[in-house]
Protein backbone atom coordinates (compact mmCIF):
# COMPACT_ATOMS: atom_id res chain seq x y z
CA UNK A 1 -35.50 3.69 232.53
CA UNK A 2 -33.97 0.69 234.79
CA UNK A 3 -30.64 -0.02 233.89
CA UNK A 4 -28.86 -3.80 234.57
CA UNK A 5 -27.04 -4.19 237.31
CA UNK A 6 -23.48 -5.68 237.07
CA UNK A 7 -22.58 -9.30 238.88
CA UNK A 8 -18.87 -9.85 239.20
CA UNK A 9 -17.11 -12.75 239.53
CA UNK A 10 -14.02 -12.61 242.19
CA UNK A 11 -11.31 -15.13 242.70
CA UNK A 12 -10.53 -14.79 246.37
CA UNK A 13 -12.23 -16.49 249.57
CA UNK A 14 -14.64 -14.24 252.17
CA UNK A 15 -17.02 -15.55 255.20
CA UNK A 16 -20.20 -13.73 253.76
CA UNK A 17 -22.81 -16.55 253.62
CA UNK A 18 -24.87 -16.46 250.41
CA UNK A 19 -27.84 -14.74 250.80
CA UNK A 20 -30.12 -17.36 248.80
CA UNK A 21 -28.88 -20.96 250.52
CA UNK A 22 -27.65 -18.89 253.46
CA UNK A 23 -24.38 -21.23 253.53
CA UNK A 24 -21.00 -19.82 254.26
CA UNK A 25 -19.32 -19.50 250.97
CA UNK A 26 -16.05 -21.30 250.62
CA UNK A 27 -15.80 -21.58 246.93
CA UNK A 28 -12.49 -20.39 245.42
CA UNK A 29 -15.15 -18.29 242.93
CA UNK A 30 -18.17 -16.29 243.80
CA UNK A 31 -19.76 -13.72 242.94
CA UNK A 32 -20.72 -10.28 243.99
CA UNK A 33 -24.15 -8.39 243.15
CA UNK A 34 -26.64 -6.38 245.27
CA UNK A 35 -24.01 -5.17 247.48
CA UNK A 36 -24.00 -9.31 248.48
CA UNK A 37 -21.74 -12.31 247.64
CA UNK A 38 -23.11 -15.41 246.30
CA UNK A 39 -22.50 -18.89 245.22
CA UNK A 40 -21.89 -19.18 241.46
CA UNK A 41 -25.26 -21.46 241.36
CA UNK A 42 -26.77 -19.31 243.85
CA UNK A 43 -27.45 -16.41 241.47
CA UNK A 44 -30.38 -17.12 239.63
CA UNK A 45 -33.24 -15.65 237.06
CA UNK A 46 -36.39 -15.33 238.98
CA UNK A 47 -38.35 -16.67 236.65
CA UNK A 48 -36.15 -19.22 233.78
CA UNK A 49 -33.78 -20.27 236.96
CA UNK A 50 -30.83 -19.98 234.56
CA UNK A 51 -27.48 -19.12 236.01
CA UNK A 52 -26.60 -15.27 235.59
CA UNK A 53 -23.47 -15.60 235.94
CA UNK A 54 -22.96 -17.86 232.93
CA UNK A 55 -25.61 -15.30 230.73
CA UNK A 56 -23.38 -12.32 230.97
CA UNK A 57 -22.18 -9.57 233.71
CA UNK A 58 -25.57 -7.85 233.69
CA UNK A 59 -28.94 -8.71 235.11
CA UNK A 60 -32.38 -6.63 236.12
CA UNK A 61 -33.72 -6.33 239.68
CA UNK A 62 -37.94 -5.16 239.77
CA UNK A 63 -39.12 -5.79 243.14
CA UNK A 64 -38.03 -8.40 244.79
CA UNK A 65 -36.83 -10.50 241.50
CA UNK A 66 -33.66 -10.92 239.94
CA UNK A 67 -33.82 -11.63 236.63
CA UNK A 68 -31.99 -12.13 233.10
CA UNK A 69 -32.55 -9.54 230.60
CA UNK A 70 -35.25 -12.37 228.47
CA UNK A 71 -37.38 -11.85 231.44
CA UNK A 72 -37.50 -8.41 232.37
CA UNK A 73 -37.91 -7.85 228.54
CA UNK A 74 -40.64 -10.33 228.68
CA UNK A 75 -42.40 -9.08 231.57
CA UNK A 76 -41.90 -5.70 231.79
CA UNK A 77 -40.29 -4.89 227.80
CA UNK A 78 -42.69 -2.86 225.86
CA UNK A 79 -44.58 -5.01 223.23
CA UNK A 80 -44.59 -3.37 219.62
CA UNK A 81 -46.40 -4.29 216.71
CA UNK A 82 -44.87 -5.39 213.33
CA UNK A 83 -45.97 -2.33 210.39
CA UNK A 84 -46.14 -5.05 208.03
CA UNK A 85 -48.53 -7.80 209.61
CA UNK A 86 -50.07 -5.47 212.51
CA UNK A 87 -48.85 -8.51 214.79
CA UNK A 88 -47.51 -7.86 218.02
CA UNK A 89 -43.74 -7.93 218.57
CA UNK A 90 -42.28 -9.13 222.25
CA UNK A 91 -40.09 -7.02 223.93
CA UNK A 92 -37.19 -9.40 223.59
CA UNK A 93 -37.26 -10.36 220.05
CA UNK A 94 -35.25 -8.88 217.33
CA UNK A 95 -36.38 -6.55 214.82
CA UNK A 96 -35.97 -4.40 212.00
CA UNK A 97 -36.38 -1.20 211.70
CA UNK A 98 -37.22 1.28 208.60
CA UNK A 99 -37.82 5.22 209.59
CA UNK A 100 -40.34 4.94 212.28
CA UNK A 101 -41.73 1.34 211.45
CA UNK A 102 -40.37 -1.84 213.01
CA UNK A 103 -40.70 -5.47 211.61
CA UNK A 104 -40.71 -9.03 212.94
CA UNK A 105 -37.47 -10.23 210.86
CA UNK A 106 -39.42 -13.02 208.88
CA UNK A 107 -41.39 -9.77 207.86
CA UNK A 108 -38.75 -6.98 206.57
CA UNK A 109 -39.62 -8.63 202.63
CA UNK A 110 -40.64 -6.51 199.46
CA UNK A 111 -44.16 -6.41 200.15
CA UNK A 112 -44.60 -6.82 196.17
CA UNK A 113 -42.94 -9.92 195.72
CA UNK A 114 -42.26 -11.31 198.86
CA UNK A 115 -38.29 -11.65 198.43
CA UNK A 116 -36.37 -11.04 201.36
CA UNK A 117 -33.63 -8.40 202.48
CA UNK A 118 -30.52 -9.54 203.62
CA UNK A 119 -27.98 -7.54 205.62
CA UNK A 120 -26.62 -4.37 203.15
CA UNK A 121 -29.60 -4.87 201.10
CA UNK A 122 -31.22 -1.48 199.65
CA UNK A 123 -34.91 -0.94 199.90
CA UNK A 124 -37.49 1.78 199.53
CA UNK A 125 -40.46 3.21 201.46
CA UNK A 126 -43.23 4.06 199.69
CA UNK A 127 -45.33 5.68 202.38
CA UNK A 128 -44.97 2.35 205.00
CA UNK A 129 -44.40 0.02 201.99
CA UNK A 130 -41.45 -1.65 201.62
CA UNK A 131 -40.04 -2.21 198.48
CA UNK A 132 -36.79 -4.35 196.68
CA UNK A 133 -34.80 -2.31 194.03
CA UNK A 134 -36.50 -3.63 190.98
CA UNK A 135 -40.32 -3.27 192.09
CA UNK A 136 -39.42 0.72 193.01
CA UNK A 137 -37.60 1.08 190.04
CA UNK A 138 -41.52 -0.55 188.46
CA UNK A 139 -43.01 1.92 190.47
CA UNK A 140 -41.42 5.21 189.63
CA UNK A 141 -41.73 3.95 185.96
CA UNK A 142 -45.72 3.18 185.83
CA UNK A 143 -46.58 6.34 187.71
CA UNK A 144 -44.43 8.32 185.44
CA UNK A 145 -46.05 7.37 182.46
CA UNK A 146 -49.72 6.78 184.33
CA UNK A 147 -49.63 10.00 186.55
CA UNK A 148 -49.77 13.35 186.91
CA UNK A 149 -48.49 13.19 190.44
CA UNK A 150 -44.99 12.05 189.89
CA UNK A 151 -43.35 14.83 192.12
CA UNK A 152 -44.83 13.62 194.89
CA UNK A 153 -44.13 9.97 194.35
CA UNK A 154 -40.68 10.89 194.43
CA UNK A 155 -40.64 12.84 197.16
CA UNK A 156 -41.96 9.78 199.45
CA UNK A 157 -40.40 7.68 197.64
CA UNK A 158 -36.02 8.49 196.28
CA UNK A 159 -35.17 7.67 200.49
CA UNK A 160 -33.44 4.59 200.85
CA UNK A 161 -31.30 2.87 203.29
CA UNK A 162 -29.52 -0.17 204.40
CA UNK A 163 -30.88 -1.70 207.28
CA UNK A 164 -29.81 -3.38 210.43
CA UNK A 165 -30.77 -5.75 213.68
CA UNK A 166 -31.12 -3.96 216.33
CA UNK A 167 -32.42 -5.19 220.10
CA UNK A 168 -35.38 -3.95 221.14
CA UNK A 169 -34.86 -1.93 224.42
CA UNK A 170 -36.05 -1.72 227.80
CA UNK A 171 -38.13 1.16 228.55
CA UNK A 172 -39.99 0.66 232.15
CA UNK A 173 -40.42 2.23 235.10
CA UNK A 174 -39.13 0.98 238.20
């Protein structure tokens, strides 16, 4: 697993030159990465060209590239694919999870009626269906009076959790 390297910013002067404009730096702020010091507009994403100092203290190196941590999720993040609409998930997005399934966030919905959790919401998993409160609580009560195999409903079934966001992580080799 590649872990982000740190960029920080210092407040006193130095002769280093900057190693991307290769001009002396003589800023009052710069910063320091890669064993380097650079201009504060020096240190850029590879790819978007945004600012890394201004995106956090943390950025990825692959190669030769310096990048933010949208791009090396981008590029080199593990895609997934959402258990609810089999489409694929990027590396950088946000998604829920639910025992071993993970969801696009527009996704994690009652697949009965289509209402949406919120944060703190209960559901259930009925093998990789997700279901609100009052569609399991349907459930359990047609299969108790329609089946014979109610223990085993139950046993899939009587789990339930809250859920939350979490980021979806890098997992690479350098």
């Amino acid at each position: 697993m590649l872990l982000p390297a740190k960029a920080e910013c210092k407040a006193v002067s130095t002769s280093q030159s900057c190693p991307a404009c290769s001009k002396r730096i003589i800023d009052r702020y710069f910063l320091q990465a890669l064993d380097q010091f650079w201009h504060q507009d020096c240190l850029k994403c590879g790819c978007c060209e945004c600012r890394l100092g201004e995106v956090g203290d943390s950025f990825y190196t692959k190669g030769n590239m310096i990048l933010c941590k949208r791009d090396y999720l981008r590029l080199f993040g593990r895609a997934g694919h959402c258990a609810a609409c089999c489409k694929v998930i990027p590396a950088y997005q946000l998604v829920m999870k639910a025992r071993d399934n993970v969801y696009h966030m527009d996704c994690f919905a009652c697949q009965e009626c289509s209402s949406r959790f919120c944060v703190g919401d209960k559901f259930f998993l009925s093998g990789n269906r997700l279901l609100c409160s009052q569609d399991y609580d349907s459930l359990l009560y047609h299969t108790e009076h329609h089946s014979q195999d109610y223990d085993s409903l139950l046993y899939h079934t009587e789990h339930h959790s809250s859920f939350s966001s979490l980021p979806s992580s890098p997992d690479s080799q350098d």
